[in-house]
PDB file of N, CA and C in Angstrom:
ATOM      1  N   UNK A   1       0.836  -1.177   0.000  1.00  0.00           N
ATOM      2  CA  UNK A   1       0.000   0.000   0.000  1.00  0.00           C
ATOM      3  C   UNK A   1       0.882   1.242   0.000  1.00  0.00           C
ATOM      4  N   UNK A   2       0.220   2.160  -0.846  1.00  0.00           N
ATOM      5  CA  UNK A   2       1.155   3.371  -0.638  1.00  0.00           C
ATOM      6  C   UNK A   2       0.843   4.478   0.049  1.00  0.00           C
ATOM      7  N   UNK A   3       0.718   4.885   1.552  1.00  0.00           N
ATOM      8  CA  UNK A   3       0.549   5.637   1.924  1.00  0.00           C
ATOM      9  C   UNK A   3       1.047   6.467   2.049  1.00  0.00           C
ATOM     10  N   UNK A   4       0.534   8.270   2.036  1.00  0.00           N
ATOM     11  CA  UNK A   4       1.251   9.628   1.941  1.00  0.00           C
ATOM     12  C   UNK A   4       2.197   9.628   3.129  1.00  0.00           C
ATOM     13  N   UNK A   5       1.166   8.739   4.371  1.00  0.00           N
ATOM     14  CA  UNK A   5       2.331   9.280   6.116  1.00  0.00           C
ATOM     15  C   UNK A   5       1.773   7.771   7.064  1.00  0.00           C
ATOM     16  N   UNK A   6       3.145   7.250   7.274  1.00  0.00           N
ATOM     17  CA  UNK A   6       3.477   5.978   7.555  1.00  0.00           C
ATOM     18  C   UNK A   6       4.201   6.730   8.768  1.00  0.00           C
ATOM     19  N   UNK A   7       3.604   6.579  10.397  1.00  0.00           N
ATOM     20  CA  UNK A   7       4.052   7.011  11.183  1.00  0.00           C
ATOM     21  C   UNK A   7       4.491   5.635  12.204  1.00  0.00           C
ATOM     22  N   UNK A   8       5.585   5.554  12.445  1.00  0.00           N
ATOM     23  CA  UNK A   8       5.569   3.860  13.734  1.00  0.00           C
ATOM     24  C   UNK A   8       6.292   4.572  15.054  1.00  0.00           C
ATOM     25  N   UNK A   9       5.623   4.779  15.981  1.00  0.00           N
ATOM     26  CA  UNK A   9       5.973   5.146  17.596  1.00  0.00           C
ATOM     27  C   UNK A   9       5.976   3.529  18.238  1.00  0.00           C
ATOM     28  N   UNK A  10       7.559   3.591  18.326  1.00  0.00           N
ATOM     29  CA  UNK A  10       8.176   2.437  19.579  1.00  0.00           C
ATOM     30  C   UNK A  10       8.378   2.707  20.575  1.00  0.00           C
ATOM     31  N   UNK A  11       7.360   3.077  21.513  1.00  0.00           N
ATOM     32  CA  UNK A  11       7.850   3.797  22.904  1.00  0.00           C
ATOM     33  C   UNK A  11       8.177   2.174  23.803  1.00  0.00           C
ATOM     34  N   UNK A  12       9.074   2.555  24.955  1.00  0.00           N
ATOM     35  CA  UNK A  12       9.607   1.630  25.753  1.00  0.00           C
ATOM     36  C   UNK A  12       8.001   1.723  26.824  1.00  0.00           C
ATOM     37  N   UNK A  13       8.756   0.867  28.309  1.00  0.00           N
ATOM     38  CA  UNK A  13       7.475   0.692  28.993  1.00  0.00           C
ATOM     39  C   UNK A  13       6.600   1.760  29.319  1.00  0.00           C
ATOM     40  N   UNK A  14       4.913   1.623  28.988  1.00  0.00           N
ATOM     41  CA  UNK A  14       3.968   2.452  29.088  1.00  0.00           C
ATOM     42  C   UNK A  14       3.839   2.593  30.756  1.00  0.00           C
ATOM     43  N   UNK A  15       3.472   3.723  31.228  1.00  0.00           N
ATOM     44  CA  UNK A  15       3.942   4.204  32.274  1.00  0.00           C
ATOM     45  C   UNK A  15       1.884   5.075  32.443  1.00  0.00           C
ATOM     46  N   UNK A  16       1.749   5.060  33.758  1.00  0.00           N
ATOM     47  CA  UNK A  16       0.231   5.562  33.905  1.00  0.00           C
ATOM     48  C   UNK A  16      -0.488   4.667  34.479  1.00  0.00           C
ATOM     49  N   UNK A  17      -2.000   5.280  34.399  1.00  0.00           N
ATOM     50  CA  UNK A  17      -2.922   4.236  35.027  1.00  0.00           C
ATOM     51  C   UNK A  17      -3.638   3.375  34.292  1.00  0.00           C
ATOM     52  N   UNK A  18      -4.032   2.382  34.575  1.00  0.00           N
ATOM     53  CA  UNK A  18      -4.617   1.141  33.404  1.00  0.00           C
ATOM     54  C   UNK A  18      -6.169   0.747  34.132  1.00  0.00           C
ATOM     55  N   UNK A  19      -6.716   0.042  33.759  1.00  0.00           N
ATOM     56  CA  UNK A  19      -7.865  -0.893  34.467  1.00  0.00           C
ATOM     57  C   UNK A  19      -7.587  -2.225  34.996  1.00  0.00           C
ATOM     58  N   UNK A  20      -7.040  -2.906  34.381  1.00  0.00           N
ATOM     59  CA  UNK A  20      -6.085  -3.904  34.222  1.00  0.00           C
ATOM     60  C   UNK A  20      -4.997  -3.732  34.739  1.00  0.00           C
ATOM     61  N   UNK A  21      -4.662  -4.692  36.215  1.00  0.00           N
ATOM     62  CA  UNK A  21      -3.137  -5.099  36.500  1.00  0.00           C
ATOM     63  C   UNK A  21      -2.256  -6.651  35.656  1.00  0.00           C
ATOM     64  N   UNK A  22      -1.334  -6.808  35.406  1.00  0.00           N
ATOM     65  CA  UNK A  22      -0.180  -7.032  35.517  1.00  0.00           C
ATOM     66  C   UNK A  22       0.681  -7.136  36.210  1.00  0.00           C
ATOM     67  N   UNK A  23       1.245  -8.279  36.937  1.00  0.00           N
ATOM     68  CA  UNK A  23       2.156  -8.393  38.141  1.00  0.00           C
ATOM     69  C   UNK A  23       3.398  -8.004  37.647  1.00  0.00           C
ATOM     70  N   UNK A  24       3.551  -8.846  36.474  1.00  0.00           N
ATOM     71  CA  UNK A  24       4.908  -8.539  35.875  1.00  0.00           C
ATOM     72  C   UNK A  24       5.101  -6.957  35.385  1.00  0.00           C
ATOM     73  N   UNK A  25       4.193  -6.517  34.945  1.00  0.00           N
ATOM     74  CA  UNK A  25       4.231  -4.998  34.150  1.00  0.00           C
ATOM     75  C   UNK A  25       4.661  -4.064  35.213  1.00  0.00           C
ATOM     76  N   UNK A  26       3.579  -3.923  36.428  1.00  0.00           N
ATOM     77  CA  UNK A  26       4.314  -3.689  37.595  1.00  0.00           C
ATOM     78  C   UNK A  26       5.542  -3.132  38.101  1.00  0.00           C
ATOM     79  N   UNK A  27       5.765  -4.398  38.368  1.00  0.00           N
ATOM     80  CA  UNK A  27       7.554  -4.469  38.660  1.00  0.00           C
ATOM     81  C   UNK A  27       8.634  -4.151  37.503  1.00  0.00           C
ATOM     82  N   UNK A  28       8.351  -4.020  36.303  1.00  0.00           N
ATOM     83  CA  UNK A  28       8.740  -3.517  35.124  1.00  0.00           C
ATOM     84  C   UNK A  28       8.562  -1.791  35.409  1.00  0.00           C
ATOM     85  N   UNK A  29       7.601  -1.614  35.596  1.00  0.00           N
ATOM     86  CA  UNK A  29       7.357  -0.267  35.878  1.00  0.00           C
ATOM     87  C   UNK A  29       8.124   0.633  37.223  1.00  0.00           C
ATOM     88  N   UNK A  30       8.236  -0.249  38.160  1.00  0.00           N
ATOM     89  CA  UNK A  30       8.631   0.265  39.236  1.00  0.00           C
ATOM     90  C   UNK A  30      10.329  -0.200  39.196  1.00  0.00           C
ATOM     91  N   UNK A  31      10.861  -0.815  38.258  1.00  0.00           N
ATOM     92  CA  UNK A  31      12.449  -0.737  38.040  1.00  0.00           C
ATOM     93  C   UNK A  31      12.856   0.643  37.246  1.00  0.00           C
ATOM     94  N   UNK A  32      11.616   0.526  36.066  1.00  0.00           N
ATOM     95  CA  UNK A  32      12.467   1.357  34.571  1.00  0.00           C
ATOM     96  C   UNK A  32      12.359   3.177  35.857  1.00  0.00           C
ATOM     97  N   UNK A  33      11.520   3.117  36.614  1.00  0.00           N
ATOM     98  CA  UNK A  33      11.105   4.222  37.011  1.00  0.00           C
ATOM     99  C   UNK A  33      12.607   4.895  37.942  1.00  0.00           C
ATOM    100  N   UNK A  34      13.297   3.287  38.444  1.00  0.00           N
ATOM    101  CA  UNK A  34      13.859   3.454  40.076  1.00  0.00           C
ATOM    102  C   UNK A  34      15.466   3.914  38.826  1.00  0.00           C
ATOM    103  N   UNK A  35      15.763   3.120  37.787  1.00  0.00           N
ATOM    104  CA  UNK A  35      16.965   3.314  37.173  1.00  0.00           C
ATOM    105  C   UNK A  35      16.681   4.445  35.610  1.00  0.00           C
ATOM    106  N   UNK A  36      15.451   4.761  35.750  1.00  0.00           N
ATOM    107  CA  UNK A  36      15.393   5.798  34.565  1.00  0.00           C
ATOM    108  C   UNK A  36      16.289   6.581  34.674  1.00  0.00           C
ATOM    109  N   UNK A  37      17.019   7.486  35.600  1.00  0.00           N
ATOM    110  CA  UNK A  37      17.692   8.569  36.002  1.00  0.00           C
ATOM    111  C   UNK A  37      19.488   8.524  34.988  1.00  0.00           C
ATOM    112  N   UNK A  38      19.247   6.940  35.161  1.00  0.00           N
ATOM    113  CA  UNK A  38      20.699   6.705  35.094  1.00  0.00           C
ATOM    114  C   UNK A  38      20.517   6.355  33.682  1.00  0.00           C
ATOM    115  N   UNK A  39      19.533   6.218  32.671  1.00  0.00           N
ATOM    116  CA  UNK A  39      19.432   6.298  30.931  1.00  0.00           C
ATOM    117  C   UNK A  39      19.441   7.232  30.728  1.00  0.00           C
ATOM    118  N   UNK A  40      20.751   7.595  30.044  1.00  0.00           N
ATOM    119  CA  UNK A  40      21.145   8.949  29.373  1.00  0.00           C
ATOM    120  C   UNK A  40      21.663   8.357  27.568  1.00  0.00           C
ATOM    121  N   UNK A  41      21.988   9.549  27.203  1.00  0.00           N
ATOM    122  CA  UNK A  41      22.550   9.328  25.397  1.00  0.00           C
ATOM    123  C   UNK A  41      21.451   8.459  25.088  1.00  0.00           C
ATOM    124  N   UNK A  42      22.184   7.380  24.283  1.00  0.00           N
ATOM    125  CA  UNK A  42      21.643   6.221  23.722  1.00  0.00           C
ATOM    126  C   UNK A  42      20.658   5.128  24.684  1.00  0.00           C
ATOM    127  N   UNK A  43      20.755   5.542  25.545  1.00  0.00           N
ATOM    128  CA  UNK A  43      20.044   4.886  26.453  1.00  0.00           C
ATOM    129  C   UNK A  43      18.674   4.889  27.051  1.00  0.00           C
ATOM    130  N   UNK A  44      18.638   6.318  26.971  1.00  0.00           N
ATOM    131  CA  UNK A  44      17.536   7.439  27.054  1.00  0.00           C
ATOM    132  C   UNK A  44      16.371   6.883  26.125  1.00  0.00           C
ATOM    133  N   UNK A  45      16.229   5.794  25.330  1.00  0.00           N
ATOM    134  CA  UNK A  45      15.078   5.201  24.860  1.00  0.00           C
ATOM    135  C   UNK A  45      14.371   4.299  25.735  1.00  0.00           C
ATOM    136  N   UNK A  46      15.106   3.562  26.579  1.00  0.00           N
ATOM    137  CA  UNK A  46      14.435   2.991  27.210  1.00  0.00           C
ATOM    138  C   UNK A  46      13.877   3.113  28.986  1.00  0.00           C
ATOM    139  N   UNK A  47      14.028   4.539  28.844  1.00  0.00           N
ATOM    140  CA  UNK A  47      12.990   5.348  29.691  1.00  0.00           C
ATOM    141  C   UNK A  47      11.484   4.685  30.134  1.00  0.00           C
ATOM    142  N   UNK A  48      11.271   4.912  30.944  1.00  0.00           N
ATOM    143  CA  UNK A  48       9.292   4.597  30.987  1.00  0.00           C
ATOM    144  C   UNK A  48       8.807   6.158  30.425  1.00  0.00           C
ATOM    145  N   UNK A  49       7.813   5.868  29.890  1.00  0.00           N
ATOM    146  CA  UNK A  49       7.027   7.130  29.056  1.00  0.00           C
ATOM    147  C   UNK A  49       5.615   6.321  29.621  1.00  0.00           C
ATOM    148  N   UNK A  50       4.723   8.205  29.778  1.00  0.00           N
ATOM    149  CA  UNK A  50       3.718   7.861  30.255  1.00  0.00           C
ATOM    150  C   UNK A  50       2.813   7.836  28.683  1.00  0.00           C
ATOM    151  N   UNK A  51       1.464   6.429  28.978  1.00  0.00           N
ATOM    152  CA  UNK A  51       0.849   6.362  27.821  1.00  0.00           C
ATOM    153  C   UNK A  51      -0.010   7.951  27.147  1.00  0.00           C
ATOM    154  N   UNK A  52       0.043   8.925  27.958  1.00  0.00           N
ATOM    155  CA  UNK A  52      -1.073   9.917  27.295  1.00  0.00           C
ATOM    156  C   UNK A  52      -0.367  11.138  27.016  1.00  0.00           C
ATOM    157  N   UNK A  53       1.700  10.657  26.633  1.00  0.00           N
ATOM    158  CA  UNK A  53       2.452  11.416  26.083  1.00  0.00           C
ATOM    159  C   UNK A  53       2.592  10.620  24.821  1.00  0.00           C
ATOM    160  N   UNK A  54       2.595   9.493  24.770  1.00  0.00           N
ATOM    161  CA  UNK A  54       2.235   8.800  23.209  1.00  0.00           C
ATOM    162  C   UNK A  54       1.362   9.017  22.565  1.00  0.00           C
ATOM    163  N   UNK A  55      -0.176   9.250  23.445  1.00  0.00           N
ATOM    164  CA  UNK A  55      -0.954   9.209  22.705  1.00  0.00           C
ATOM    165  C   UNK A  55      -1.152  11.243  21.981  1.00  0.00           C
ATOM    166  N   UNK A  56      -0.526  12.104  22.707  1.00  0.00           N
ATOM    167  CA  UNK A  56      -0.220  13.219  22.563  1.00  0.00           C
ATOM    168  C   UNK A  56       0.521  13.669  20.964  1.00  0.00           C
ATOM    169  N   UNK A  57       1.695  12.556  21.251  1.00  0.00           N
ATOM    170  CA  UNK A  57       2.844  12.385  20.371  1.00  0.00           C
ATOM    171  C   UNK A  57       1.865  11.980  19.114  1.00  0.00           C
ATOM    172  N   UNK A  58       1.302  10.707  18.933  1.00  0.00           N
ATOM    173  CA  UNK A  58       0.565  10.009  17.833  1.00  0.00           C
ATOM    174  C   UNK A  58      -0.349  11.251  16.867  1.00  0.00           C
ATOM    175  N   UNK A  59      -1.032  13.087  17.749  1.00  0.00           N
ATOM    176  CA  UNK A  59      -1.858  13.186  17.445  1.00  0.00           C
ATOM    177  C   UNK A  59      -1.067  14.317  16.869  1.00  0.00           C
ATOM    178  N   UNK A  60      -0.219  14.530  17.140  1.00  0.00           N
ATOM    179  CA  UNK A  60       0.742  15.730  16.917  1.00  0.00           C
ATOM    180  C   UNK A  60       1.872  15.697  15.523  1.00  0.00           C
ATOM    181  N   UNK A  61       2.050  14.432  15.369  1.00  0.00           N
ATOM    182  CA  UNK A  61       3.066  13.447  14.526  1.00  0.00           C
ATOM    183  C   UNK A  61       2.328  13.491  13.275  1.00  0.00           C
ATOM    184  N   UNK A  62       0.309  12.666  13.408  1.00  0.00           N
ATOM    185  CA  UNK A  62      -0.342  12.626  12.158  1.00  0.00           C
ATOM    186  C   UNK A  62      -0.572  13.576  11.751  1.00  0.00           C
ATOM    187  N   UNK A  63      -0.487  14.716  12.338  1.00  0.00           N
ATOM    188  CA  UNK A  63      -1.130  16.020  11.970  1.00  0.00           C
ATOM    189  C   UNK A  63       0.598  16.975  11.093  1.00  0.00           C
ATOM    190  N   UNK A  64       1.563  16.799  11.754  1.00  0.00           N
ATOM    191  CA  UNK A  64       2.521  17.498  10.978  1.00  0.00           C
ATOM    192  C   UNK A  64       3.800  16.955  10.182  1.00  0.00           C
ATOM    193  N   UNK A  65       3.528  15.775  10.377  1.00  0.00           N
ATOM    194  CA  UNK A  65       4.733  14.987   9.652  1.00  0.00           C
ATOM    195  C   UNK A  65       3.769  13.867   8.643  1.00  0.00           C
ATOM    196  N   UNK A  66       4.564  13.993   7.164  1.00  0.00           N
ATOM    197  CA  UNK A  66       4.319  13.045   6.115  1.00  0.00           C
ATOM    198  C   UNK A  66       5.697  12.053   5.797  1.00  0.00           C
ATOM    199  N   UNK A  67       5.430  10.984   5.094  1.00  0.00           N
ATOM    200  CA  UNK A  67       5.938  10.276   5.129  1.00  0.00           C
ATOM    201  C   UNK A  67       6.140   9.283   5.922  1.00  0.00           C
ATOM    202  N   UNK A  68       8.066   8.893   5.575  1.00  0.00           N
ATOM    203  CA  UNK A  68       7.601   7.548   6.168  1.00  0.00           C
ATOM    204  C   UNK A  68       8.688   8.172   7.714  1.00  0.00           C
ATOM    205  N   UNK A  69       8.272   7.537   8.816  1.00  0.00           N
ATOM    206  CA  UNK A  69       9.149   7.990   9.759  1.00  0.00           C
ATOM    207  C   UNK A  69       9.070   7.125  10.813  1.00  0.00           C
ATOM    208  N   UNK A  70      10.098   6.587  11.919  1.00  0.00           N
ATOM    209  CA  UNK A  70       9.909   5.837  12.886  1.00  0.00           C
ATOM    210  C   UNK A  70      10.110   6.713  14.311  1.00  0.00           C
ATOM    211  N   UNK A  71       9.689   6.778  15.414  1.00  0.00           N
ATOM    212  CA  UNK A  71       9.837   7.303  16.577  1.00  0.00           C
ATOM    213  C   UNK A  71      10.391   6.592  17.293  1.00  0.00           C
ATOM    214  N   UNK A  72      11.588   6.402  18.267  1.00  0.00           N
ATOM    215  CA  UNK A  72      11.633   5.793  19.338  1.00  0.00           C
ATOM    216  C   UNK A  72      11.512   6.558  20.668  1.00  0.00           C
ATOM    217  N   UNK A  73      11.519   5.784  21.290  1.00  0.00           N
ATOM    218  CA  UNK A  73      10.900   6.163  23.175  1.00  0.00           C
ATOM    219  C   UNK A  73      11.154   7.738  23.651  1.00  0.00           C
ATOM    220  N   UNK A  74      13.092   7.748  23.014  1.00  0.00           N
ATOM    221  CA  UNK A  74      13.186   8.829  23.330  1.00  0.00           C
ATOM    222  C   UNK A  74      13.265  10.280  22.599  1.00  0.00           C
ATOM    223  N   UNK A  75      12.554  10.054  21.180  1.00  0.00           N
ATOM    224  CA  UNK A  75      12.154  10.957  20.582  1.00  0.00           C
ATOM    225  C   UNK A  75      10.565  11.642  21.291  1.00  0.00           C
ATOM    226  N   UNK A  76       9.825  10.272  21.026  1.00  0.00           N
ATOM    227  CA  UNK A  76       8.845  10.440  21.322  1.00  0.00           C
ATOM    228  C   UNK A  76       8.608  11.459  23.019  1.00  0.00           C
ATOM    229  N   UNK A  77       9.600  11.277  24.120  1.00  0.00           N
ATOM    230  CA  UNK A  77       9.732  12.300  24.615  1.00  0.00           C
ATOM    231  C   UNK A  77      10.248  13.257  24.496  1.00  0.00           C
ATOM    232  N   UNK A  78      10.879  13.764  24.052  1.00  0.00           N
ATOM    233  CA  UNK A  78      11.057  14.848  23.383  1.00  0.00           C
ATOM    234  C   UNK A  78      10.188  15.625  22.761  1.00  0.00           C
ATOM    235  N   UNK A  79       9.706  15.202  21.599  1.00  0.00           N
ATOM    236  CA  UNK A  79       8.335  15.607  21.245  1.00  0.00           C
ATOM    237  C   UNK A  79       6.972  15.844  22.050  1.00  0.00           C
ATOM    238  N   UNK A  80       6.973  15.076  22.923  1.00  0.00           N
ATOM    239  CA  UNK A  80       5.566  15.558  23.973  1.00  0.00           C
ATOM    240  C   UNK A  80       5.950  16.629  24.536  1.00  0.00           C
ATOM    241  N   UNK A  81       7.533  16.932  24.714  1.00  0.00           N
ATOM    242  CA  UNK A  81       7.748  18.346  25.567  1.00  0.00           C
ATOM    243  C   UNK A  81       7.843  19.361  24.882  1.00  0.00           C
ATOM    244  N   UNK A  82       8.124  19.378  23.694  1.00  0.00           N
ATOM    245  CA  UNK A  82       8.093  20.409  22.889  1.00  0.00           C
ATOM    246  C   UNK A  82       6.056  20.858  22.845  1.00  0.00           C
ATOM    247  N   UNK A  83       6.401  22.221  22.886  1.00  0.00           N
ATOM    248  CA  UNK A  83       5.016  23.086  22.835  1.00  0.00           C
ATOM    249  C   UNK A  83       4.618  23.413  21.333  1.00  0.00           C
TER     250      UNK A  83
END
């Protein structure tokens, strides 16, 4: 298929409130949170990002970027902070 804007956001662990627990997600959550500090440079992707800065990112991304483009974790923050 040829689409005008092919957007793919790979954010690392989703971070926020859910309905649904997960034991494992959890404790995933409460590590990436305790050693986030210490992901810097290249590393800095695998941050926890909260889900309603993705979903921020997703609405912001379809609306001003065409083509084809990939996001990772720590673009995608970046971009939620930008105004």
């Amino acid at each position: 298929m040829k689409f005008r804007t092919l957007i793919i956001l790979r954010p690392s662990i989703l971070l926020g409130d859910r309905n649904e627990r997960r034991r494992g997600e959890e404790v995933g959550k409460i590590l990436v949170m305790m050693i986030g500090i210490f992901l810097v440079g290249k590393l800095s992707r695998y941050r926890g990002i909260e889900g309603k800065n993705v979903a921020k990112v997703m609405v912001k991304a379809i609306n001003e970027k065409s083509g084809i483009e990939i996001l990772e974790s720590d673009k995608i923050h970046q971009i939620s902070k930008d105004k």
